[in-house]
PDB file of N, CA and C in Angstrom:
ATOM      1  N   UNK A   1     161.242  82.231  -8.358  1.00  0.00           N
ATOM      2  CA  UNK A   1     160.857  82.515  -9.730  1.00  0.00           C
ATOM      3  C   UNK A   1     159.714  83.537  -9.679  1.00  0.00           C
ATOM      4  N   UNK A   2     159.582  84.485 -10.835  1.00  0.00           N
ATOM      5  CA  UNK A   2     158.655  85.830 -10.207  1.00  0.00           C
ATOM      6  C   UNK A   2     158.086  85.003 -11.162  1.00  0.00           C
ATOM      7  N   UNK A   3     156.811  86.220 -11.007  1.00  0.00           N
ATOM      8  CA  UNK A   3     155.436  85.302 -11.658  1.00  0.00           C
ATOM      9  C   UNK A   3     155.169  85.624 -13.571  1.00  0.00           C
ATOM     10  N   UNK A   4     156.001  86.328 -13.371  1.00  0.00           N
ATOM     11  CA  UNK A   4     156.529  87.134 -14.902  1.00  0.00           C
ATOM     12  C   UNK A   4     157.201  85.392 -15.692  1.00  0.00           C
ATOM     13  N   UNK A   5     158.224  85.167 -14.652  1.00  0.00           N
ATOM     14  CA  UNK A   5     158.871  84.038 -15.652  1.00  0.00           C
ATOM     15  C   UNK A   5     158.006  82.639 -15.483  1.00  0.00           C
ATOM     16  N   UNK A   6     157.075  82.861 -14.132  1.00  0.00           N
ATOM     17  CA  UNK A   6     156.295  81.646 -14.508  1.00  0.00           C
ATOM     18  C   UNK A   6     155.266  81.637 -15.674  1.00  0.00           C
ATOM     19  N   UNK A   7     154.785  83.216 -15.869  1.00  0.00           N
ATOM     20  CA  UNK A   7     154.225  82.742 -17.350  1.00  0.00           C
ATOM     21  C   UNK A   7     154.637  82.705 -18.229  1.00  0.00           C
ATOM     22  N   UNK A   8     155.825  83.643 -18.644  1.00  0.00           N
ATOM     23  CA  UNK A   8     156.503  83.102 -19.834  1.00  0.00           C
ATOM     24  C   UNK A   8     156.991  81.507 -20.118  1.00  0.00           C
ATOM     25  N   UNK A   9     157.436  80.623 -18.826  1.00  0.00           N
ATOM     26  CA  UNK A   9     157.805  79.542 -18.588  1.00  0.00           C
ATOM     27  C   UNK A   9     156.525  78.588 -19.261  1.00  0.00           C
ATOM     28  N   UNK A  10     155.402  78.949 -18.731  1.00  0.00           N
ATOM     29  CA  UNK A  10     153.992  77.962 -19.299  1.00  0.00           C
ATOM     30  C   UNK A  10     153.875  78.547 -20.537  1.00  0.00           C
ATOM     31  N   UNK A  11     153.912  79.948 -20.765  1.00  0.00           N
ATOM     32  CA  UNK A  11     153.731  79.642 -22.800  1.00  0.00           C
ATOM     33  C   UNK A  11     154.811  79.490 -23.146  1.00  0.00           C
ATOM     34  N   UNK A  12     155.821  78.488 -23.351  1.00  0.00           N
ATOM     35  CA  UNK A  12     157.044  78.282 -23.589  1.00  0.00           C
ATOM     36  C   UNK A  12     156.672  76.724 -23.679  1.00  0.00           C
ATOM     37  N   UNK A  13     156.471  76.699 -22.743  1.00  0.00           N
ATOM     38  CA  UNK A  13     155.982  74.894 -22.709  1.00  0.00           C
ATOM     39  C   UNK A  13     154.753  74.814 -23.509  1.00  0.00           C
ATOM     40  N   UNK A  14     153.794  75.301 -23.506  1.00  0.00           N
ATOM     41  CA  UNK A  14     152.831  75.294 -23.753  1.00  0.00           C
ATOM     42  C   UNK A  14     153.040  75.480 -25.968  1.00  0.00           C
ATOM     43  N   UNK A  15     153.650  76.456 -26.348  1.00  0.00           N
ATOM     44  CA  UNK A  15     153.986  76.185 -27.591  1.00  0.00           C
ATOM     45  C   UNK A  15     154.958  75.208 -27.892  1.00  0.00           C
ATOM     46  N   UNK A  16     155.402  74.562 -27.320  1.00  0.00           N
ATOM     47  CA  UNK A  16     156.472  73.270 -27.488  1.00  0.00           C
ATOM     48  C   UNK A  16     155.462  72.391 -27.958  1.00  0.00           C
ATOM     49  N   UNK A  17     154.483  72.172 -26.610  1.00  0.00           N
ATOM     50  CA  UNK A  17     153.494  71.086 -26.507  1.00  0.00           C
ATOM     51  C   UNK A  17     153.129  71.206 -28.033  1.00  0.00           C
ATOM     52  N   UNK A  18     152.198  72.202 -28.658  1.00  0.00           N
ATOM     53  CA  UNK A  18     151.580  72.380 -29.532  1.00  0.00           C
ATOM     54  C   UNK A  18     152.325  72.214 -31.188  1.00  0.00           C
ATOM     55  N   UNK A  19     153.352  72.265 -30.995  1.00  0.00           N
ATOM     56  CA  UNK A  19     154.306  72.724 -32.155  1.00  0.00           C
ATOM     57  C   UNK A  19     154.975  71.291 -32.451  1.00  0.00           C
ATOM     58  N   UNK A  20     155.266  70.092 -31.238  1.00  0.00           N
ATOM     59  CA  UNK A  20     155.232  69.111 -31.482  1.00  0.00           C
ATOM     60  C   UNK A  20     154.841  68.424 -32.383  1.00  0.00           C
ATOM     61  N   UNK A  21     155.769  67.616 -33.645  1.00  0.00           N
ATOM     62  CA  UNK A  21     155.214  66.464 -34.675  1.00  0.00           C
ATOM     63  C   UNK A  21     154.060  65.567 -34.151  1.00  0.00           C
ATOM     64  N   UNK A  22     152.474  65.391 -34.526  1.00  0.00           N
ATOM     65  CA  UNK A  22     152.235  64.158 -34.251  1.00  0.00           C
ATOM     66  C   UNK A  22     151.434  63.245 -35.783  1.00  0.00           C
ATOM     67  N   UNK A  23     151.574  62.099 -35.707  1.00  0.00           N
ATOM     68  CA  UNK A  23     151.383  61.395 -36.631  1.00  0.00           C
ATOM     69  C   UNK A  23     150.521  60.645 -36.539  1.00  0.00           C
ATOM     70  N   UNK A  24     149.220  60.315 -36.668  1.00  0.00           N
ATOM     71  CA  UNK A  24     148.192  59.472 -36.359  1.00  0.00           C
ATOM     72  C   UNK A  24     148.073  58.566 -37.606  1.00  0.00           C
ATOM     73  N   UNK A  25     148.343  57.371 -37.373  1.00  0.00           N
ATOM     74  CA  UNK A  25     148.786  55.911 -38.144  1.00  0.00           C
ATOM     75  C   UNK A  25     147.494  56.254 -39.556  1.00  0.00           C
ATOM     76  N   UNK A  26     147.774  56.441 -40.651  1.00  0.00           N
ATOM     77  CA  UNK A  26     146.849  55.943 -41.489  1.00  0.00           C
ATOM     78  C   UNK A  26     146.677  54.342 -41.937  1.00  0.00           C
ATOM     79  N   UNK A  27     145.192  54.133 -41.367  1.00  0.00           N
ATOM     80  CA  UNK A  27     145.758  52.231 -41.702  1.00  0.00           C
ATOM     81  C   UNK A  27     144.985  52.043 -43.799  1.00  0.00           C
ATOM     82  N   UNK A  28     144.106  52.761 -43.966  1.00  0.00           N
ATOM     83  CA  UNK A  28     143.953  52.594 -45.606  1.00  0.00           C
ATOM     84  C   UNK A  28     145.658  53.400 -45.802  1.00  0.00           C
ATOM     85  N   UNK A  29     146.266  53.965 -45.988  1.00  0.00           N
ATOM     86  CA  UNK A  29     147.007  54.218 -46.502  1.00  0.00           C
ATOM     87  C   UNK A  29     148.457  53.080 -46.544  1.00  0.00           C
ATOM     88  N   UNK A  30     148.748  52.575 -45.334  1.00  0.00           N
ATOM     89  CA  UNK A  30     149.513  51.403 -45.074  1.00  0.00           C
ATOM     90  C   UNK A  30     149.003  49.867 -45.942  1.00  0.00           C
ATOM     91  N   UNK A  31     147.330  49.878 -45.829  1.00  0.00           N
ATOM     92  CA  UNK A  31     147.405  48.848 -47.056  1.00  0.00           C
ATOM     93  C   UNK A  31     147.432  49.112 -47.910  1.00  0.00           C
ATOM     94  N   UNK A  32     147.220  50.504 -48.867  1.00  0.00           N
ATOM     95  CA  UNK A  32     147.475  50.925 -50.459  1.00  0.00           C
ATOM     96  C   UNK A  32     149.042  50.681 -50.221  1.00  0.00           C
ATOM     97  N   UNK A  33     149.862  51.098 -49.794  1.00  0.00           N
ATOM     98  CA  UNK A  33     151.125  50.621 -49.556  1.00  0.00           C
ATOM     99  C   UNK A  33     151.700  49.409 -49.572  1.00  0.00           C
ATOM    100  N   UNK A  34     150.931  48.562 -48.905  1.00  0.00           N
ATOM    101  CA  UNK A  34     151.159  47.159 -48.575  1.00  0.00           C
ATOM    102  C   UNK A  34     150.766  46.388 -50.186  1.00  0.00           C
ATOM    103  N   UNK A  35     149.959  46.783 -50.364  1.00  0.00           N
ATOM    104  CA  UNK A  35     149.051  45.965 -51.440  1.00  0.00           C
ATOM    105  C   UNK A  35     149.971  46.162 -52.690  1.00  0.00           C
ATOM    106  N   UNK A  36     150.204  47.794 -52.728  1.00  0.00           N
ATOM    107  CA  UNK A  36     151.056  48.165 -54.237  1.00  0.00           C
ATOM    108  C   UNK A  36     152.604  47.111 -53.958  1.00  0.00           C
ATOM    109  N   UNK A  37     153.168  47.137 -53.002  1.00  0.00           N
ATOM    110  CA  UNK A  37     154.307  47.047 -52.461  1.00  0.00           C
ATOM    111  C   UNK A  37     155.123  45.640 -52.089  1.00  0.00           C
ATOM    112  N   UNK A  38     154.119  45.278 -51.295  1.00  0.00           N
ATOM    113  CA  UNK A  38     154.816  44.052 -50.358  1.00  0.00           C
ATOM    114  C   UNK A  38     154.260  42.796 -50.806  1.00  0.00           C
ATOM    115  N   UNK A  39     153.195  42.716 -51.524  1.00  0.00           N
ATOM    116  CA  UNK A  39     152.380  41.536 -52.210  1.00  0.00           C
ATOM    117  C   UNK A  39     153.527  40.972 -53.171  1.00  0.00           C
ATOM    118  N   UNK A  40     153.874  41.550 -53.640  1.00  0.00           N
ATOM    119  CA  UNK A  40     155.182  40.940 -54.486  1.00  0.00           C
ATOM    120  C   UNK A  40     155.751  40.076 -54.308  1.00  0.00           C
ATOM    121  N   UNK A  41     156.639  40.156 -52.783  1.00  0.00           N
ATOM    122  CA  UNK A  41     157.025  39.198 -52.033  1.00  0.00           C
ATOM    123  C   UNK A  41     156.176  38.286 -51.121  1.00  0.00           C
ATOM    124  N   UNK A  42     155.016  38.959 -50.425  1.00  0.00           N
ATOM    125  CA  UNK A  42     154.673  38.523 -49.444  1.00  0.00           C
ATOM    126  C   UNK A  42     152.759  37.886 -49.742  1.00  0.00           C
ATOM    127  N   UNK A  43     152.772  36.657 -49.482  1.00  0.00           N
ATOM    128  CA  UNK A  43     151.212  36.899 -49.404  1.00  0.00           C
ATOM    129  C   UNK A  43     150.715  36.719 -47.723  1.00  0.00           C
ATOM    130  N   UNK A  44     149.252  36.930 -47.722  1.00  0.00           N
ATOM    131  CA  UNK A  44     148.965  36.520 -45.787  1.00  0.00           C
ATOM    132  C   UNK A  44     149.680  35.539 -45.050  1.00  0.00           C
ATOM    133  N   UNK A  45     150.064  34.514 -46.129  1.00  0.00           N
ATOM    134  CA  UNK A  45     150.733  33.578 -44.898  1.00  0.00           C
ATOM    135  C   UNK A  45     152.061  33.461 -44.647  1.00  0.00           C
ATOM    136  N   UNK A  46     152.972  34.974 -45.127  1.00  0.00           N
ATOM    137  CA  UNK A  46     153.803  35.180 -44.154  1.00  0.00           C
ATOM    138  C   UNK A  46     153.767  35.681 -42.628  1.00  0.00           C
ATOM    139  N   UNK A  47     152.296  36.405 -42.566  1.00  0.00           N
ATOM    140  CA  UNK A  47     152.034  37.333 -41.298  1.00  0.00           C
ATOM    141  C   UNK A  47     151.106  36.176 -40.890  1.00  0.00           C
ATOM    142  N   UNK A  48     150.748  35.063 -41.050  1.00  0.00           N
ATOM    143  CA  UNK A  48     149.737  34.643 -40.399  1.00  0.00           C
ATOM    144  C   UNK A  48     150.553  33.244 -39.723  1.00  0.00           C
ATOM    145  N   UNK A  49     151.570  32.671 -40.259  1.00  0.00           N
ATOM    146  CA  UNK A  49     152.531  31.486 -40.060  1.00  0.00           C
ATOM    147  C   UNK A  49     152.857  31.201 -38.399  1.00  0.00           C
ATOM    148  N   UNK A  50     152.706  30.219 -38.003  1.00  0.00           N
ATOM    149  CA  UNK A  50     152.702  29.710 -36.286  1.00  0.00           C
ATOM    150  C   UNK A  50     154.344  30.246 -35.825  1.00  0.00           C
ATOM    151  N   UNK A  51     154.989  29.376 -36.972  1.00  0.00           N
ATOM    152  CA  UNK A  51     156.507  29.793 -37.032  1.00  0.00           C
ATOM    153  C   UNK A  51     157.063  31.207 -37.074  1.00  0.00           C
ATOM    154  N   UNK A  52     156.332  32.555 -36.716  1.00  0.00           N
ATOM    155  CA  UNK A  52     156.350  33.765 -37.558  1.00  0.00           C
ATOM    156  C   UNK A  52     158.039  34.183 -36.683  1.00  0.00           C
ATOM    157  N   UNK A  53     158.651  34.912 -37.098  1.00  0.00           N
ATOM    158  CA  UNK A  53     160.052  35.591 -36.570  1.00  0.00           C
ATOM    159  C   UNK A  53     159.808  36.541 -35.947  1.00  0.00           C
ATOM    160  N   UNK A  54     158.491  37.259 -36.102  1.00  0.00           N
ATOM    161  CA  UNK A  54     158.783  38.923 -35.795  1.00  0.00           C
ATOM    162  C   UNK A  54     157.611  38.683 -34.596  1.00  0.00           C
ATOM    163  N   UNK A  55     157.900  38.912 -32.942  1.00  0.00           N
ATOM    164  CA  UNK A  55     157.869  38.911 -32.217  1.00  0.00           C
ATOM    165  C   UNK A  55     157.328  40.334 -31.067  1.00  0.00           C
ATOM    166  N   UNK A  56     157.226  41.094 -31.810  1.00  0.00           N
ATOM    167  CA  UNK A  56     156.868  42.721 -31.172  1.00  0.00           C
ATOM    168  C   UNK A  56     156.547  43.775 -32.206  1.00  0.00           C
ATOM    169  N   UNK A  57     156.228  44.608 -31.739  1.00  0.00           N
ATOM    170  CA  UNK A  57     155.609  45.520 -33.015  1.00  0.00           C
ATOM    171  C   UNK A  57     156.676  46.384 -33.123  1.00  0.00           C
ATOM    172  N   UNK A  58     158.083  46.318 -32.285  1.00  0.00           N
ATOM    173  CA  UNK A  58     158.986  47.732 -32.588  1.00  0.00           C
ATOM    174  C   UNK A  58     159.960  46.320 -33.799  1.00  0.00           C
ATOM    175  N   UNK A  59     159.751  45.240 -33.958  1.00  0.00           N
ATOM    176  CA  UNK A  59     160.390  44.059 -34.859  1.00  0.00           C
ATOM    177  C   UNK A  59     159.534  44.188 -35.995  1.00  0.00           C
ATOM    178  N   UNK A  60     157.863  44.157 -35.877  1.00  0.00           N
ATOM    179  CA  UNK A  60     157.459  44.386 -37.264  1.00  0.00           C
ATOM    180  C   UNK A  60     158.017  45.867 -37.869  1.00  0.00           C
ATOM    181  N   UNK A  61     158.585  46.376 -36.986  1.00  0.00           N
ATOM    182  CA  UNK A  61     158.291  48.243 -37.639  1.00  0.00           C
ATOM    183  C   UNK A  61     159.983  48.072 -38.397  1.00  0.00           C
ATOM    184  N   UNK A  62     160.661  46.989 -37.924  1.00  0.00           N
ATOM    185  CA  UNK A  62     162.229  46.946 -38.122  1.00  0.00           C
ATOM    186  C   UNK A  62     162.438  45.812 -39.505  1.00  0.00           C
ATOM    187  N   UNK A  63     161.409  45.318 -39.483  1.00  0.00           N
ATOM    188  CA  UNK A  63     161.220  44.213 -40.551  1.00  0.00           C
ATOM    189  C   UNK A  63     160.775  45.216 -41.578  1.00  0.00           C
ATOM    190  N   UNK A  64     159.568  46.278 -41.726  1.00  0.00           N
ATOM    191  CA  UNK A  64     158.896  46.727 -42.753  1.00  0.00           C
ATOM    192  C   UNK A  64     160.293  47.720 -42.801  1.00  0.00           C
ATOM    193  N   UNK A  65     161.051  47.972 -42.715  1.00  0.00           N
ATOM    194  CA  UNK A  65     162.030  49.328 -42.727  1.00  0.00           C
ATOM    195  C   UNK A  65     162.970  48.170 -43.782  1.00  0.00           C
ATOM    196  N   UNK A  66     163.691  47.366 -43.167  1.00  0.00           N
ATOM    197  CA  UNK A  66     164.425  46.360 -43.648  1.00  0.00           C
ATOM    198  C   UNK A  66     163.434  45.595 -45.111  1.00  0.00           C
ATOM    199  N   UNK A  67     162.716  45.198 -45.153  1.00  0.00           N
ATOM    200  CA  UNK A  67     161.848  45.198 -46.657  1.00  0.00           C
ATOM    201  C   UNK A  67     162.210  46.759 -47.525  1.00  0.00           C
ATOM    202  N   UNK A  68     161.475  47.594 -47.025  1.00  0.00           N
ATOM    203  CA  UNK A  68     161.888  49.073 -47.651  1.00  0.00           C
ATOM    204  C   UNK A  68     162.883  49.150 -48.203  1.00  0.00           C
ATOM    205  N   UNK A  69     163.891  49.051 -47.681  1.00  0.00           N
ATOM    206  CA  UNK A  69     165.204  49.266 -48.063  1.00  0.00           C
ATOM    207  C   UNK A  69     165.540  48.176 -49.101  1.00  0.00           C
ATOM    208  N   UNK A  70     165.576  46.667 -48.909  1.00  0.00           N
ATOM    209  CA  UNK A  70     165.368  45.722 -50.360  1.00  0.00           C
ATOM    210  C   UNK A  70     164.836  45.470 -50.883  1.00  0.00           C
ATOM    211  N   UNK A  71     163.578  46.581 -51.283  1.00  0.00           N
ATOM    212  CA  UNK A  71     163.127  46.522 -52.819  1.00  0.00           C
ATOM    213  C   UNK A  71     163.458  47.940 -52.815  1.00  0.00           C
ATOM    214  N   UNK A  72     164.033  48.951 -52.071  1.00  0.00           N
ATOM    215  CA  UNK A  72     164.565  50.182 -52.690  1.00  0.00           C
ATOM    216  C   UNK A  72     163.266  50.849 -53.406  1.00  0.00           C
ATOM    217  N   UNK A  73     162.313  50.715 -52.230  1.00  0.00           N
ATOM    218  CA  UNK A  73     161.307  51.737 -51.885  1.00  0.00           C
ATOM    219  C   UNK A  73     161.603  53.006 -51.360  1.00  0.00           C
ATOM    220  N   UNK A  74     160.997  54.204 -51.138  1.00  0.00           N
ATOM    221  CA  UNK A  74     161.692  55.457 -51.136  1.00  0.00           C
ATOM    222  C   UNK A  74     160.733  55.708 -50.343  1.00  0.00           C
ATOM    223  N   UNK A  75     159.943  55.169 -49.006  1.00  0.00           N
ATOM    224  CA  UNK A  75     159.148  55.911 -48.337  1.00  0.00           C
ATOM    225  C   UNK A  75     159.047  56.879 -46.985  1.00  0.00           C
ATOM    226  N   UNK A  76     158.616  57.827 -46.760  1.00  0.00           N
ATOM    227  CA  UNK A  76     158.842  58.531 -45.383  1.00  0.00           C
ATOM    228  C   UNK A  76     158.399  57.527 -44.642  1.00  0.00           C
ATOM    229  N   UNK A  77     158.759  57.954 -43.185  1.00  0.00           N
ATOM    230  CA  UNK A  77     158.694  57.606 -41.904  1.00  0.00           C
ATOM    231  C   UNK A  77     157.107  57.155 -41.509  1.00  0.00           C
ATOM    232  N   UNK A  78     156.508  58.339 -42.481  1.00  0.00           N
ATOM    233  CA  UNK A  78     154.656  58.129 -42.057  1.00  0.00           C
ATOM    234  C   UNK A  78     155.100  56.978 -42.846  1.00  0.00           C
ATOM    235  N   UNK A  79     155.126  56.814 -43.969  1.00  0.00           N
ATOM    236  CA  UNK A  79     154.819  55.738 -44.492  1.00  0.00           C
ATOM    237  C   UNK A  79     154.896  54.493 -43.872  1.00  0.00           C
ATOM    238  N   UNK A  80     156.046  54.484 -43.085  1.00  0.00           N
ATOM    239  CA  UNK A  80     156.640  52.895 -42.964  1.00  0.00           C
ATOM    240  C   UNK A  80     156.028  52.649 -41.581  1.00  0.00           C
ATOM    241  N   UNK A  81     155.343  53.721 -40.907  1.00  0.00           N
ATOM    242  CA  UNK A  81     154.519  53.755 -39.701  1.00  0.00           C
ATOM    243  C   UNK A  81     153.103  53.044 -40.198  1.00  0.00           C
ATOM    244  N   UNK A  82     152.578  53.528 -41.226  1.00  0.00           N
ATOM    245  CA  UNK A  82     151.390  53.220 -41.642  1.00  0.00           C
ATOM    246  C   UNK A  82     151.362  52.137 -42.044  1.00  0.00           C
ATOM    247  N   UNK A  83     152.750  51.202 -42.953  1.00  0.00           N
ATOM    248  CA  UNK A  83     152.509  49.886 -42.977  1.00  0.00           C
ATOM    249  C   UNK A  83     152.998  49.189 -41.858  1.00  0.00           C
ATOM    250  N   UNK A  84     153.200  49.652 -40.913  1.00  0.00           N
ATOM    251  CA  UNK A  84     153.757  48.873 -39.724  1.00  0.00           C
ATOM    252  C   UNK A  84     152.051  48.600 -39.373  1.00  0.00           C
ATOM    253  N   UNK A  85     151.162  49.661 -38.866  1.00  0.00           N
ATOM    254  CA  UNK A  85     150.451  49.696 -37.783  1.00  0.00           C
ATOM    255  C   UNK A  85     148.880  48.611 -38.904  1.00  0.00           C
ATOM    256  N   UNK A  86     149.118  49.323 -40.482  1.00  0.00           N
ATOM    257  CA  UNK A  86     148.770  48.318 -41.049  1.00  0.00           C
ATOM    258  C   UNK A  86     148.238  46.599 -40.577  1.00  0.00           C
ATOM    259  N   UNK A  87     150.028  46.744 -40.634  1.00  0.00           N
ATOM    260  CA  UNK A  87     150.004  45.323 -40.341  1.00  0.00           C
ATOM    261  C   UNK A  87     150.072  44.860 -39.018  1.00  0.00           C
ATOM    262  N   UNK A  88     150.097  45.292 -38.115  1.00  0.00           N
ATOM    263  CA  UNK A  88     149.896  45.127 -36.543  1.00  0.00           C
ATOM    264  C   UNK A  88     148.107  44.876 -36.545  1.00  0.00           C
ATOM    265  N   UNK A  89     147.547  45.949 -36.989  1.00  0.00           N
ATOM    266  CA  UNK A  89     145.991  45.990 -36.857  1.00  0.00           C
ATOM    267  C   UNK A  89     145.522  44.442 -37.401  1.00  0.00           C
ATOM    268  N   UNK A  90     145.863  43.939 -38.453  1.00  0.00           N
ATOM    269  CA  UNK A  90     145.719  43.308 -39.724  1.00  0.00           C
ATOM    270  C   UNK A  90     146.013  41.952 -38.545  1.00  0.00           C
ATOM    271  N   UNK A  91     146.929  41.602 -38.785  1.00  0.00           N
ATOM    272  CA  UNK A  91     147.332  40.383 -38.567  1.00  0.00           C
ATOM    273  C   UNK A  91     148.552  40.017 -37.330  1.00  0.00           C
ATOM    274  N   UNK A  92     148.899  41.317 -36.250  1.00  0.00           N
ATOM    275  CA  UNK A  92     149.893  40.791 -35.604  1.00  0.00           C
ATOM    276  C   UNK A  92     149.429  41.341 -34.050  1.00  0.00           C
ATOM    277  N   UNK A  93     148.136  42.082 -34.108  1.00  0.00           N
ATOM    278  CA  UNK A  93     147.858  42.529 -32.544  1.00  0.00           C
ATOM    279  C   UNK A  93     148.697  42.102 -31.456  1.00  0.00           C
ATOM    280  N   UNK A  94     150.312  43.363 -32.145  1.00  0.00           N
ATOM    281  CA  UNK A  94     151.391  43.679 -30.801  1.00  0.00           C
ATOM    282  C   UNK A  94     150.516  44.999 -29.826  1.00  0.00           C
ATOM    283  N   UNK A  95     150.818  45.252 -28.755  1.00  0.00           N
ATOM    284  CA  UNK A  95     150.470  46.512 -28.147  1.00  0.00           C
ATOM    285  C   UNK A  95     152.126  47.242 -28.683  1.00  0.00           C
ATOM    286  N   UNK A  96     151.834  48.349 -29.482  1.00  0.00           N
ATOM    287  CA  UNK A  96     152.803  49.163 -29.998  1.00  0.00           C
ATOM    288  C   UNK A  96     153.701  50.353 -28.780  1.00  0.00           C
ATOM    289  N   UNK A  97     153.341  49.741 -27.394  1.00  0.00           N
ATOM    290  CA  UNK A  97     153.832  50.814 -26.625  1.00  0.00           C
ATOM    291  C   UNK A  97     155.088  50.097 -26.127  1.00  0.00           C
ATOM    292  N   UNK A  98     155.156  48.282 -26.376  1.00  0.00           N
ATOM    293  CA  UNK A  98     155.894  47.190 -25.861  1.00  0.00           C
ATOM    294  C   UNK A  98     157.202  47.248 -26.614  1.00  0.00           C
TER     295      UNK A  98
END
């Protein structure tokens, strides 16, 4: 490889890197969400219950998607990230990498 295509090769990668989506969790925004939203159905002692179902944080993120969809909420992806991590912070301390 000449040294011509190794630099074109690193700014190639290098604007990928940069140009990449990233999303850093808003957690006030996940409870204005939560609060307008999910209180309806839900008060703390669904997330706080010994008995709880949801078991990992990629299950809370599949539970808040699955809520979304039956009350026919209309939110982006940030959104349903922000009440996920919301509620991870809040009341379910999963490690979100699990």
């Amino acid at each position: 490889m000449t040294l011509f295509n190794k630099i074109v090769l690193t700014n190639l990668i290098s604007l990928l890197l940069l140009s990449a989506p990233t999303h850093a969790f808003d957690i006030n925004n996940g409870k204005e969400l939560h609060d307008e939203s999910c209180v309806r159905c839900h008060d703390d002692s669904m997330y706080t219950r010994e008995d709880r179902k949801t078991k990992s944080y990629s299950l809370l993120r599949e539970r808040v998607v699955q809520c979304e969809i039956m009350t026919e909420l209309i939110w982006f992806e940030e959104e349903i990230d922000d009440v996920t991590a919301y509620l991870n912070e809040t009341f379910y301390h999963f490690n979100p990498d699990k």
